[in-house]
N, C-alpha and C. Protein backbone atom coordinates (compact mmCIF):
# COMPACT_ATOMS: atom_id res chain seq x y z
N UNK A 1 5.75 5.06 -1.39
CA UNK A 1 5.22 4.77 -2.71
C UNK A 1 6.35 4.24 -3.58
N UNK A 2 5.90 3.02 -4.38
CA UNK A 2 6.79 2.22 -5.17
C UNK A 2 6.26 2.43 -6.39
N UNK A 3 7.13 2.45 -7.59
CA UNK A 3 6.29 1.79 -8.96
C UNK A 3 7.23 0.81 -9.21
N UNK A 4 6.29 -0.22 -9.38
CA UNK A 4 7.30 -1.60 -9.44
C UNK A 4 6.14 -2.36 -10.75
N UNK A 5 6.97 -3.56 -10.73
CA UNK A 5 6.98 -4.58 -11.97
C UNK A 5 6.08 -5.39 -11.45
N UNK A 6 4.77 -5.40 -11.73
CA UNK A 6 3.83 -6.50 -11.43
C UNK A 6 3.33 -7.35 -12.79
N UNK A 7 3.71 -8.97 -11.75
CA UNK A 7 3.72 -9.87 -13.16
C UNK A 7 2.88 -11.36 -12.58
N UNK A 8 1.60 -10.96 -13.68
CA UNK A 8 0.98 -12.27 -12.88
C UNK A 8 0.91 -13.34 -13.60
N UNK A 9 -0.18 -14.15 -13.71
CA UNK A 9 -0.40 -15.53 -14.48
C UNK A 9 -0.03 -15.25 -15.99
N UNK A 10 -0.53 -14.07 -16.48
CA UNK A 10 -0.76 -13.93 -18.07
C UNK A 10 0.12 -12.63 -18.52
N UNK A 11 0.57 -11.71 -17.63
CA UNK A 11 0.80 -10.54 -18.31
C UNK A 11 2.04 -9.77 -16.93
N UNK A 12 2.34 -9.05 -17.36
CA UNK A 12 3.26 -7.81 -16.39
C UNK A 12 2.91 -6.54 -16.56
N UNK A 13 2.67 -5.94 -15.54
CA UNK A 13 2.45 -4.22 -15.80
C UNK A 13 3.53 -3.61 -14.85
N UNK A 14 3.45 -1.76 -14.86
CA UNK A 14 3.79 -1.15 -13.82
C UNK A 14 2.61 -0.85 -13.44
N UNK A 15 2.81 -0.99 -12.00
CA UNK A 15 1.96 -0.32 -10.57
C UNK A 15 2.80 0.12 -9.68
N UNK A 16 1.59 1.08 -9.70
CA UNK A 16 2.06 1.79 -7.82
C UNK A 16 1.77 1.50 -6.86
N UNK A 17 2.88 1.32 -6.14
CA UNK A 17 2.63 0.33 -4.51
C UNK A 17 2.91 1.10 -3.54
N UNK A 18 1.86 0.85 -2.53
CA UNK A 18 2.16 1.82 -1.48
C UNK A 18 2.66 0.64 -0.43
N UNK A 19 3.54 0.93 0.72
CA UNK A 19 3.90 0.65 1.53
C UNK A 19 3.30 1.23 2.77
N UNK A 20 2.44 0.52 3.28
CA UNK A 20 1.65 1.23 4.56
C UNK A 20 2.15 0.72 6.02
N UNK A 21 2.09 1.18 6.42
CA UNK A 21 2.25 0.92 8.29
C UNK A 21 1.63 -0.16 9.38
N UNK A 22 0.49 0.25 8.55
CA UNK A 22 -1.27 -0.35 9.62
C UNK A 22 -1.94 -0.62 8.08
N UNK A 23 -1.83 -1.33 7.22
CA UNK A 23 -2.91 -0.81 6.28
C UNK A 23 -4.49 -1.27 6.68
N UNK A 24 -4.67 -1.97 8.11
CA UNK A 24 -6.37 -2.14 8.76
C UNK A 24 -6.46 -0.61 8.75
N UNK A 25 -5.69 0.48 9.48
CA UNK A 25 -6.14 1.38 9.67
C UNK A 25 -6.35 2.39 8.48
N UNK A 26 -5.68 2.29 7.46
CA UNK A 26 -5.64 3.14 6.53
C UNK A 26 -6.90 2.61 5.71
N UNK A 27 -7.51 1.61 5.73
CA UNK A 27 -8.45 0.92 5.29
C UNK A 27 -9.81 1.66 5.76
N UNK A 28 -9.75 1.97 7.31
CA UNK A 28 -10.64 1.73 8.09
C UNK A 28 -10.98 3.92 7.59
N UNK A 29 -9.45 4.43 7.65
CA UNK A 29 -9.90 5.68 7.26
C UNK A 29 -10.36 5.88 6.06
N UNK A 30 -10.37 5.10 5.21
CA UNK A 30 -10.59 5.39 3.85
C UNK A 30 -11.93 5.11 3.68
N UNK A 31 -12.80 4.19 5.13
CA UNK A 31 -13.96 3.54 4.88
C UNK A 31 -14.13 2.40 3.62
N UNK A 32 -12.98 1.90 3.57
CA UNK A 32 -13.30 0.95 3.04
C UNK A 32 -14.06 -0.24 2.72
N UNK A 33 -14.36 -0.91 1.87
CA UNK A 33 -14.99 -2.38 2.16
C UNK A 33 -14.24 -2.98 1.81
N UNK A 34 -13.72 -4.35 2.03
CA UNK A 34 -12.26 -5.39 2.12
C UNK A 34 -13.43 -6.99 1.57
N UNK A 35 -12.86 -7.65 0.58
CA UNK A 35 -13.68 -8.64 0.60
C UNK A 35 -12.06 -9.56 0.83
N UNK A 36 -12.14 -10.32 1.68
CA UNK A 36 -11.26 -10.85 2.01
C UNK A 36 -10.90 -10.16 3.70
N UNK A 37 -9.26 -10.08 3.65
CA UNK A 37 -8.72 -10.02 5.17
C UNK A 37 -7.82 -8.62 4.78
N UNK A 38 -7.10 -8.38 5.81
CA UNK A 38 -5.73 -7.44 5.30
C UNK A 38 -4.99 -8.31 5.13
N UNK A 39 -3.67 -7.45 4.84
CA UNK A 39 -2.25 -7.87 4.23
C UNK A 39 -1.46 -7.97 6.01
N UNK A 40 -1.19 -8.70 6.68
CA UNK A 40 -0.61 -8.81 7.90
C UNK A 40 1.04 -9.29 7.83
N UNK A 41 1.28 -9.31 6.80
CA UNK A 41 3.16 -10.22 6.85
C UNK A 41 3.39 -9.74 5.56
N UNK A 42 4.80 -10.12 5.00
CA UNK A 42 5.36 -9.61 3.90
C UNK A 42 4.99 -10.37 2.59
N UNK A 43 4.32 -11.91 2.78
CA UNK A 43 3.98 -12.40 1.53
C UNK A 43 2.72 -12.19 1.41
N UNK A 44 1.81 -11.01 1.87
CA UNK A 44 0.52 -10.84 1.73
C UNK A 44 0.30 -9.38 1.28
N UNK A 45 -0.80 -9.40 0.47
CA UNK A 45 -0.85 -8.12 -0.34
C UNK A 45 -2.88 -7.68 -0.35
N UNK A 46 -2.74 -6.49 -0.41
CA UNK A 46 -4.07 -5.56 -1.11
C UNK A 46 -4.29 -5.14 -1.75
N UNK A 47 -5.35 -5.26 -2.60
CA UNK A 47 -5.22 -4.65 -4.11
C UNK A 47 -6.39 -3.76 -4.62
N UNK A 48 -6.96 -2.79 -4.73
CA UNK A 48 -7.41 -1.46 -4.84
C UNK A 48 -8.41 -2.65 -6.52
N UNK A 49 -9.74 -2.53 -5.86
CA UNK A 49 -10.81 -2.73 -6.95
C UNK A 49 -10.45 -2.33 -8.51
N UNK A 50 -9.93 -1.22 -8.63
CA UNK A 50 -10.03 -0.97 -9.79
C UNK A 50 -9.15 -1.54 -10.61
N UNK A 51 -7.64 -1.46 -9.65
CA UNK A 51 -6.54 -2.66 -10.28
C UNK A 51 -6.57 -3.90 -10.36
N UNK A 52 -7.47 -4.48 -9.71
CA UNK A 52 -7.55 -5.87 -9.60
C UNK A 52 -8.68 -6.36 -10.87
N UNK A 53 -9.40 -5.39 -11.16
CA UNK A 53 -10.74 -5.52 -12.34
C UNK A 53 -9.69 -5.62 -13.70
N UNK A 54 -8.95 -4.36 -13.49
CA UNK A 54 -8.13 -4.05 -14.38
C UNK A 54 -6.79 -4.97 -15.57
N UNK A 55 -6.64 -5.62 -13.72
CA UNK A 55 -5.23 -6.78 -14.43
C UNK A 55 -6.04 -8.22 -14.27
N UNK A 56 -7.31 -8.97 -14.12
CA UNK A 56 -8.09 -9.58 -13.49
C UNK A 56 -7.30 -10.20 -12.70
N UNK A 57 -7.01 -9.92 -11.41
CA UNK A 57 -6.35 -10.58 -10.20
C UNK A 57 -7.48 -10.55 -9.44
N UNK A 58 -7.29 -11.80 -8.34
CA UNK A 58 -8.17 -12.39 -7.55
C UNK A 58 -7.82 -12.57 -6.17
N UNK A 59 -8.68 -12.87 -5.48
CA UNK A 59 -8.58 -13.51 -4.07
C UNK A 59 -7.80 -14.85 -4.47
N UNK A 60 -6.69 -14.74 -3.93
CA UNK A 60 -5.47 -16.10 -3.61
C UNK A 60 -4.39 -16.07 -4.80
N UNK A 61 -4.73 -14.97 -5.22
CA UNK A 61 -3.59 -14.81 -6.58
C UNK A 61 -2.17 -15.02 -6.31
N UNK A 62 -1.42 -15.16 -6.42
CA UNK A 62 0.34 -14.93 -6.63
C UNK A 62 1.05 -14.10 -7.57
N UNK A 63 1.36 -12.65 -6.76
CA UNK A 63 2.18 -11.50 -8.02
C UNK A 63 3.41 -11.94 -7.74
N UNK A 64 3.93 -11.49 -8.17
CA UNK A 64 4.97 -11.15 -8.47
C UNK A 64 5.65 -9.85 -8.57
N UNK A 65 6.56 -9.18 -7.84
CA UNK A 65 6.84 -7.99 -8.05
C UNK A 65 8.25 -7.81 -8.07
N UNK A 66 8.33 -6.59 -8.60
CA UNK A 66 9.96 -6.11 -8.84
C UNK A 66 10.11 -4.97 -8.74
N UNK A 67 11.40 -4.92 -8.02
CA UNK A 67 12.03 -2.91 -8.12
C UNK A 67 13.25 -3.29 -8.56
N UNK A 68 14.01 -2.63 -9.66
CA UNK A 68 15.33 -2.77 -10.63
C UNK A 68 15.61 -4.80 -9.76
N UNK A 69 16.28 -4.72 -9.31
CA UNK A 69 16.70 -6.50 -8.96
C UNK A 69 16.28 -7.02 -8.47
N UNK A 70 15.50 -6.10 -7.33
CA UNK A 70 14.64 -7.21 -5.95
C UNK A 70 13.54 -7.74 -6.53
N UNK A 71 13.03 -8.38 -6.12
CA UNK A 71 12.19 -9.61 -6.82
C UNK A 71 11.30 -10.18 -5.59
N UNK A 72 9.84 -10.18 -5.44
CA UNK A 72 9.28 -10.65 -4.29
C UNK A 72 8.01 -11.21 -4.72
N UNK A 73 7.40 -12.22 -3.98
CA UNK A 73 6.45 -12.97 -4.46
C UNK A 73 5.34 -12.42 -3.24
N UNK A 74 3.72 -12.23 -3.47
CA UNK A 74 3.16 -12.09 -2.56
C UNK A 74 1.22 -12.59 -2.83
N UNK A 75 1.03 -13.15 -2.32
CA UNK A 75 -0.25 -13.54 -2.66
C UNK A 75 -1.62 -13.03 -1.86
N UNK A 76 -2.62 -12.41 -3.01
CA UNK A 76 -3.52 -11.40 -2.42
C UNK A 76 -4.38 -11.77 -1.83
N UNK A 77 -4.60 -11.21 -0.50
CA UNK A 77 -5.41 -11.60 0.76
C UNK A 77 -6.55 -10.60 0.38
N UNK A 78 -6.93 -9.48 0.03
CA UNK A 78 -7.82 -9.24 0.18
C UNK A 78 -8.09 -8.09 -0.96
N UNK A 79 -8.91 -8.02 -1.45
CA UNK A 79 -9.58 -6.80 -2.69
C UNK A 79 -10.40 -5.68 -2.20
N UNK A 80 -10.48 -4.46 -2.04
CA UNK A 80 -10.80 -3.25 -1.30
C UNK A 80 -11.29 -2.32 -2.40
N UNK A 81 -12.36 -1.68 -1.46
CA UNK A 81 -13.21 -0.59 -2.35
C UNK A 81 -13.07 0.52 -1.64
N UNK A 82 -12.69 1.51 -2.13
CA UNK A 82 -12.60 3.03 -1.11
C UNK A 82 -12.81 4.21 -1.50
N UNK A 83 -13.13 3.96 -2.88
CA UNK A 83 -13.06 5.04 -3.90
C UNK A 83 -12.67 6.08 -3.66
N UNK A 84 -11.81 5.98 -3.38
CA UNK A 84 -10.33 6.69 -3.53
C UNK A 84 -9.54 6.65 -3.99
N UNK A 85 -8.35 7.13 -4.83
CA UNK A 85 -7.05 6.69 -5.41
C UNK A 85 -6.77 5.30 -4.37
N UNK A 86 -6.30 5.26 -3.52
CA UNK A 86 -5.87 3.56 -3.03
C UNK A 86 -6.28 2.77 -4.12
N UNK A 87 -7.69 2.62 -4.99
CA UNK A 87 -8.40 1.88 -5.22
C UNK A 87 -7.55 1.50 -6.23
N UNK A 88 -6.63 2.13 -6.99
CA UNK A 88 -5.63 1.73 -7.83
C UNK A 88 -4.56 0.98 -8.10
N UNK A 89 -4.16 0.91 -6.45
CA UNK A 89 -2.92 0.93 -5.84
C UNK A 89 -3.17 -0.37 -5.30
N UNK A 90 -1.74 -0.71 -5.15
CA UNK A 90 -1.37 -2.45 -4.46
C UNK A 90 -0.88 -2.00 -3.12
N UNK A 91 -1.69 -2.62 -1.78
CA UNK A 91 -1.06 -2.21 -0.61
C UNK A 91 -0.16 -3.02 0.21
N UNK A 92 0.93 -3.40 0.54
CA UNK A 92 2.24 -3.96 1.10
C UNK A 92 2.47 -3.18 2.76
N UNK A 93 2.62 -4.44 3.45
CA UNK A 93 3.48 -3.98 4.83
C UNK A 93 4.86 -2.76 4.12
N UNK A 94 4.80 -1.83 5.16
CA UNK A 94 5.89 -0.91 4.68
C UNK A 94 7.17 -2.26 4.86
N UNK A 95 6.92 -2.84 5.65
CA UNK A 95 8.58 -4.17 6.04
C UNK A 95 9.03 -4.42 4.38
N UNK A 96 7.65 -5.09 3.81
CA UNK A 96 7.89 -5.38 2.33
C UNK A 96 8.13 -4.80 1.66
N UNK A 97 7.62 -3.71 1.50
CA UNK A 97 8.29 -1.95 0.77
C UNK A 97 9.78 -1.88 0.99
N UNK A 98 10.27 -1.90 1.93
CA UNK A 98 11.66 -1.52 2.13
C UNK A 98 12.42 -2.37 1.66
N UNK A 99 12.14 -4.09 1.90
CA UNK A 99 12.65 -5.48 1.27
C UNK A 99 12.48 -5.12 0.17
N UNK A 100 11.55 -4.13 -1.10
CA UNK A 100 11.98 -4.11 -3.16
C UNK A 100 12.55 -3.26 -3.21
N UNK A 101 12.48 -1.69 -1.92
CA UNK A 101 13.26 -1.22 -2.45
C UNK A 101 14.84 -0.94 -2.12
N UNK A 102 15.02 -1.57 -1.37
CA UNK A 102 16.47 -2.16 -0.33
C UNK A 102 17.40 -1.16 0.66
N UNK A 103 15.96 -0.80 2.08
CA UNK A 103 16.26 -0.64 2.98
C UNK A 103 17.21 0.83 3.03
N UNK A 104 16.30 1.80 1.67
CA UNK A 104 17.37 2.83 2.07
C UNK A 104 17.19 3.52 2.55
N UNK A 105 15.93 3.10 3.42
CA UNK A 105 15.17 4.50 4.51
C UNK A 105 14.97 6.00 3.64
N UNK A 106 14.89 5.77 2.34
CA UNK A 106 13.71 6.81 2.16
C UNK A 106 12.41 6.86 1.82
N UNK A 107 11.76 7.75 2.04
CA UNK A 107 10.51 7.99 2.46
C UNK A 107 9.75 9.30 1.24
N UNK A 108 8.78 8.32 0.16
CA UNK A 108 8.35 9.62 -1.02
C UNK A 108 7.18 10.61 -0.41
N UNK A 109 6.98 9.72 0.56
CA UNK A 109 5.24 10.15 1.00
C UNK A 109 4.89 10.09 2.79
N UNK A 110 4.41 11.22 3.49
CA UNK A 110 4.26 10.85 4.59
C UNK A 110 2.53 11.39 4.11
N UNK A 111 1.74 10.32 5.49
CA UNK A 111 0.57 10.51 5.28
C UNK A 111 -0.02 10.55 6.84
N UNK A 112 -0.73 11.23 6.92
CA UNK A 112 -1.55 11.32 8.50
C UNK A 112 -2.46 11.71 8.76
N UNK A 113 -3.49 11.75 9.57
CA UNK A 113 -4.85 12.00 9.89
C UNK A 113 -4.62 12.50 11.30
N UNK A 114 -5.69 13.56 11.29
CA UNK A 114 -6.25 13.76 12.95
C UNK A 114 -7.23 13.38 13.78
N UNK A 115 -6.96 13.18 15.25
CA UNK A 115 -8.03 12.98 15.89
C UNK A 115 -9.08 14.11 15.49
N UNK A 116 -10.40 13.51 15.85
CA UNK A 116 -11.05 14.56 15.85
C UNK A 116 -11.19 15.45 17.37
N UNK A 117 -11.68 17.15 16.85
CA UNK A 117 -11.42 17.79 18.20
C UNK A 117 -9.82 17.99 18.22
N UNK A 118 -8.99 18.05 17.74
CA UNK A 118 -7.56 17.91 17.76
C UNK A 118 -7.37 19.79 17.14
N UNK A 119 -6.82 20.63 17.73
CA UNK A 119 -6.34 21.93 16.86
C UNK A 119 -5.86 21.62 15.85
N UNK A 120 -5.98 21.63 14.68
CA UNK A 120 -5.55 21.58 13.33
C UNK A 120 -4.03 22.14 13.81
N UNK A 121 -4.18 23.82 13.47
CA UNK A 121 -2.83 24.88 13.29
C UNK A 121 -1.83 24.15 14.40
N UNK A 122 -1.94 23.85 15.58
CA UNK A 122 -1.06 23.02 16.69
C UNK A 122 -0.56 22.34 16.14
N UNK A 123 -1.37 21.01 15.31
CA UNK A 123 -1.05 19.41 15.25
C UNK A 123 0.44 20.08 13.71
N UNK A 124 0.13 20.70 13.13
CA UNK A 124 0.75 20.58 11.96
C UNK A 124 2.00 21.83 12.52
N UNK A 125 1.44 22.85 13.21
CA UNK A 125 3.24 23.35 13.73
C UNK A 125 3.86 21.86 14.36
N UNK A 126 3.32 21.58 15.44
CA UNK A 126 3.94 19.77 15.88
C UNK A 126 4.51 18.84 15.27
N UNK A 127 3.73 18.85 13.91
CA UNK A 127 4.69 17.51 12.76
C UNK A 127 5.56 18.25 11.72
N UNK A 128 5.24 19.90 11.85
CA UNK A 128 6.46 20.28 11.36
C UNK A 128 7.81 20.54 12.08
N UNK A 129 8.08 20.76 13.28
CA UNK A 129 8.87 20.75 13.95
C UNK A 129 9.47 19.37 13.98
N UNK A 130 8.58 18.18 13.84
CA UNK A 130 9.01 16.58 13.81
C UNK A 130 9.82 16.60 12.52
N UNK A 131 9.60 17.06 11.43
CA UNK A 131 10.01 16.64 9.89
C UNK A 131 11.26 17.21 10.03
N UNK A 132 11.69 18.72 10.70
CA UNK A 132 12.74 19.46 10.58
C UNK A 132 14.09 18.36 11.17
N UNK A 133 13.63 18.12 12.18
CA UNK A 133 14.42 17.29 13.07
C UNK A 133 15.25 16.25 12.05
């Protein structure tokens, strides 16, 4: 998670940007609806319905974003409904996340889901033993 400088045709705000992994999949858990495509490369972006109503950004827009110096341009592929917090949020390849905020390998937020049928109490002794490491 980023809060960065988003600056479009008419105006600049802060938003919060998440840096996702897979964001098809985080999409797909959230049950989303996508009018457009995902974000697949670093000049492509997702933008959460409510922010996009909000700042009126569109399908094929060009932001603009910033963290203190880095500076990145990315144009929105696709607008998403999930009603969920995401829906707020601007979604970025984590690659692009790390390019504003400059590669210092930290990490504000880990996020994960289970299979289903999966032992809950197991899976989470498992990713806590992973985090300790």
């Amino acid at each position: 998670m980023l809060t960065a400088n988003l600056t479009t045709n008419s105006s600049n705000y802060t938003v919060q940007v998440r840096g996702v992994e897979d964001i098809n999949s985080l999409l797909k858990t959230r049950r989303a609806y996508v009018n457009g495509t995902v974000a697949k490369n670093y000049t492509e972006a997702n933008v959460g319905e409510i922010l996009a109503r909000a700042l009126s950004i569109s399908l094929r827009d060009e932001l603009s974003l910033a963290v203190g110096d880095r500076h990145l341009k990315v144009r929105v592929v696709g607008i998403f409904k999930s009603q969920t917090q995401n829906d707020v949020e601007l979604l970025i390849p984590v690659g692009t996340a790390s390019m504003l905020e400059g590669n210092t390998n930290t990490i504000s937020i880990i996020e994960f889901s289970l299979k289903e049928n999966v032992n809950c109490r197991r899976a989470l002794v498992q990713v806590t033993q992973l985090m300790v490491l």
